[in-house]
Structure formats: structure tokens, C-alpha cells
C-alpha atoms as a PDB file:
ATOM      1  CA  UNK A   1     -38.921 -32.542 -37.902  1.00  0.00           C
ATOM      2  CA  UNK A   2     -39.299 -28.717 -37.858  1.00  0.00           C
ATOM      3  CA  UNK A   3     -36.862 -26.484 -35.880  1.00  0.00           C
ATOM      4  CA  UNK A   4     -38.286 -24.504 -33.238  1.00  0.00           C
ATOM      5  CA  UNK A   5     -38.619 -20.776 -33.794  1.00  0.00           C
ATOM      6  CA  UNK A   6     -36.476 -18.254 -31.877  1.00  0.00           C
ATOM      7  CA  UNK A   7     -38.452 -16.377 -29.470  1.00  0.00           C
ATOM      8  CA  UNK A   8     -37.914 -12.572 -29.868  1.00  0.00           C
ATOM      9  CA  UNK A   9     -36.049 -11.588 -26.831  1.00  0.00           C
ATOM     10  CA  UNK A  10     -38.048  -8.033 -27.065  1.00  0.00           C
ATOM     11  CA  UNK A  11     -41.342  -9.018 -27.789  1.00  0.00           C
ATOM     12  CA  UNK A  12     -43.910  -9.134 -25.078  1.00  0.00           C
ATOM     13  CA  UNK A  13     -44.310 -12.171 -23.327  1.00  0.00           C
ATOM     14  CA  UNK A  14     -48.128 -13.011 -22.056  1.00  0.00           C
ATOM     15  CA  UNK A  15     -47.250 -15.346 -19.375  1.00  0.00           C
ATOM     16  CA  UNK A  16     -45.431 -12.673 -17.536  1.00  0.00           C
ATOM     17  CA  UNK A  17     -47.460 -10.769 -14.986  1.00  0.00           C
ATOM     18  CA  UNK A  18     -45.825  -7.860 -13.222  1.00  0.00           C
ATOM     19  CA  UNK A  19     -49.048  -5.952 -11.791  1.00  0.00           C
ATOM     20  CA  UNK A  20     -48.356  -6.579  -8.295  1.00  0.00           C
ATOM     21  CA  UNK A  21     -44.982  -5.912  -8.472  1.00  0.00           C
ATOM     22  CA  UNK A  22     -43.096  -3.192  -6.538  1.00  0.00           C
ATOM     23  CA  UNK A  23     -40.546  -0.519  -7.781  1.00  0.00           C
ATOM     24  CA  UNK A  24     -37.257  -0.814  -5.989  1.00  0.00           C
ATOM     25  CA  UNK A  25     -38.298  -3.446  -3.970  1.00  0.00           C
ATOM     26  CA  UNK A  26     -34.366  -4.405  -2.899  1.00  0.00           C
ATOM     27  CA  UNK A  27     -32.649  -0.931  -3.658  1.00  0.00           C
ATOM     28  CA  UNK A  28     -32.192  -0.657  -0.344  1.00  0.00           C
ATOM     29  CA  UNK A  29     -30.941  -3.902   0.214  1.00  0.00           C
ATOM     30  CA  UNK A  30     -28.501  -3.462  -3.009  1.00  0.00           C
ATOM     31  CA  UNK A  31     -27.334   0.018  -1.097  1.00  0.00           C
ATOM     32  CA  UNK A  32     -26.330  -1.480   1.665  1.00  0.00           C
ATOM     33  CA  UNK A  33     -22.823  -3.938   0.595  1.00  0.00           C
ATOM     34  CA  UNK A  34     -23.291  -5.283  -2.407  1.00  0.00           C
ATOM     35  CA  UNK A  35     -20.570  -4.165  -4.963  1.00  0.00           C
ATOM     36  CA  UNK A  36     -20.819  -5.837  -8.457  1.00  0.00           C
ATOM     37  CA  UNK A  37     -17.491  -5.667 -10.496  1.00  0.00           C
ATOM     38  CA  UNK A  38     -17.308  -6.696 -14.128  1.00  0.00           C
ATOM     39  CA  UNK A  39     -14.042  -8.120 -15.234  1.00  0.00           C
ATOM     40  CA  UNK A  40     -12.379  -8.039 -18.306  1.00  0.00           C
ATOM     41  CA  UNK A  41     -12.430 -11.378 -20.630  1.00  0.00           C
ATOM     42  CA  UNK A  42      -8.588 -11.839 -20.162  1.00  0.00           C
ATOM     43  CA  UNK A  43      -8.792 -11.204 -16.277  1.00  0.00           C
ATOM     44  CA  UNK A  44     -11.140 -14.319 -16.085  1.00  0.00           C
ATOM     45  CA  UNK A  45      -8.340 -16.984 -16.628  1.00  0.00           C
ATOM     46  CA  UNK A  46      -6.388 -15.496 -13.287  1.00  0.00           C
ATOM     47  CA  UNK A  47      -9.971 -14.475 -11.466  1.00  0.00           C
ATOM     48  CA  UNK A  48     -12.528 -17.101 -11.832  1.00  0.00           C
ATOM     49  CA  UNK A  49     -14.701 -16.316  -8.658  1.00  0.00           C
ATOM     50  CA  UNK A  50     -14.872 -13.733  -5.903  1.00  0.00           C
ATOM     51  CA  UNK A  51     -12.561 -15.309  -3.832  1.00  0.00           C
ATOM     52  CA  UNK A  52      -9.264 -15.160  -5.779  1.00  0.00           C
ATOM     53  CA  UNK A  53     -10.112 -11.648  -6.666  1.00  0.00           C
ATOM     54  CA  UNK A  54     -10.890 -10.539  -2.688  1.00  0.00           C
ATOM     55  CA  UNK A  55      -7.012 -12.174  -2.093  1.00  0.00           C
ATOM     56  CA  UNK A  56      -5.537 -10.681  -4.988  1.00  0.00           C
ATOM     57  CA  UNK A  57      -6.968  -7.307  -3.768  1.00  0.00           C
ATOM     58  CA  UNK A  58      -5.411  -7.859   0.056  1.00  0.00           C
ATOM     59  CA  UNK A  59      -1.962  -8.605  -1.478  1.00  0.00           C
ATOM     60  CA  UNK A  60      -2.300  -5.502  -3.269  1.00  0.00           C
ATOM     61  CA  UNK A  61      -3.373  -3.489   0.182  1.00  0.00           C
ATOM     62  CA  UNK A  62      -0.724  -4.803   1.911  1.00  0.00           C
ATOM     63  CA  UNK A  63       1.878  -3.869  -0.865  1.00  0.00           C
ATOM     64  CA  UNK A  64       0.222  -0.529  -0.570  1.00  0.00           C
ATOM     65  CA  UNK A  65       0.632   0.157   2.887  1.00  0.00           C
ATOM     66  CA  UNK A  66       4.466  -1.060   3.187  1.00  0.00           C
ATOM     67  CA  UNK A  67       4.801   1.447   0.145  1.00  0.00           C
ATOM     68  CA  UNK A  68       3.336   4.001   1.399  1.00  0.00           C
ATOM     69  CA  UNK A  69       5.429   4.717   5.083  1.00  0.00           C
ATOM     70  CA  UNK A  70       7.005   7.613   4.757  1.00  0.00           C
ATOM     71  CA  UNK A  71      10.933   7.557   3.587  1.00  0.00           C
ATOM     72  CA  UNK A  72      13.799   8.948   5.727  1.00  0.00           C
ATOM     73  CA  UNK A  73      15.080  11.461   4.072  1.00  0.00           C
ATOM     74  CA  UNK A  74      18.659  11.111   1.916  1.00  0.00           C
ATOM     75  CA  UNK A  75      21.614  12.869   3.193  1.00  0.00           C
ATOM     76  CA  UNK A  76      22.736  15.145  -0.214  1.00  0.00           C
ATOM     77  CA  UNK A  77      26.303  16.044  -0.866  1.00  0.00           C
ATOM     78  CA  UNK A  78      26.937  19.465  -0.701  1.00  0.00           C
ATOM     79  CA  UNK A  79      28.616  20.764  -3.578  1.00  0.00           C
ATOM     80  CA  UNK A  80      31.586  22.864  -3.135  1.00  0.00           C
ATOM     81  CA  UNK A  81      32.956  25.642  -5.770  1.00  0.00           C
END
């Protein structure tokens, strides 16, 4: 049996047909919300899906914000000489 040839993922393909197609079709759309992230390879172990990384990204808001009230300020000893 002979192996089947790799198609060349550059070469023109004839069955494709793009003559009726319109330029920036969903940019709008796209515009609008959608953010796409791209994680690192070692990330995807701890973030497999949207979800974990949307409540990983609260935690981290929340941690923020208790952070980030502003400190009374520290009573200093007054040095004498």
C-alpha cells in the first residue's frame, strides 16, 4: 500500500473559493469583548480552560485591593543627641 502524500500547507488549494467573501466581516464583533490570551506551555497544567484562569485572576484582584488600602502611618522614635 502506498502512503499518502503530505499536502503542502502553502500551496493553493482549488476547492477553496473566497470570491464572495468579505474583509473584516466580524472585526467589529472581535472589538467588542473578546480578549484572546495565549498561555505559556507550563501554565497549562494549573490553567486548562477559561474558567480556572477567570478565578485565578479574581483571587488575584481581591489580593490586590486588600493590598492596596492605604497604611496608617508608623509612629518614628525621635532621636535625641
Amino acid at each position: 500500500m502506498k502512503k499518502a502524500r503530505k499536502l503542502d500547507p502553502l500551496a493553493p488549494r482549488p476547492n477553496l473559493n473566497f470570491s464572495k467573501g468579505v474583509r473584516g466581516k466580524y472585526t467589529n464583533l472581535l472589538q467588542q469583548g473578546t480578549n484572546v490570551v495565549i498561555l505559556d506551555a507550563d501554565l497549562l497544567d494549573y490553567f486548562p480552560d477559561s474558567e480556572s484562569v477567570n478565578d485565578a485572576l479574581r483571587s488575584l484582584k481581591k489580593i490586590a485591593s486588600r493590598s492596596a488600602k492605604p497604611e496608617r502611618p508608623r509612629k518614628t522614635a525621635s532621636v535625641s543627641r
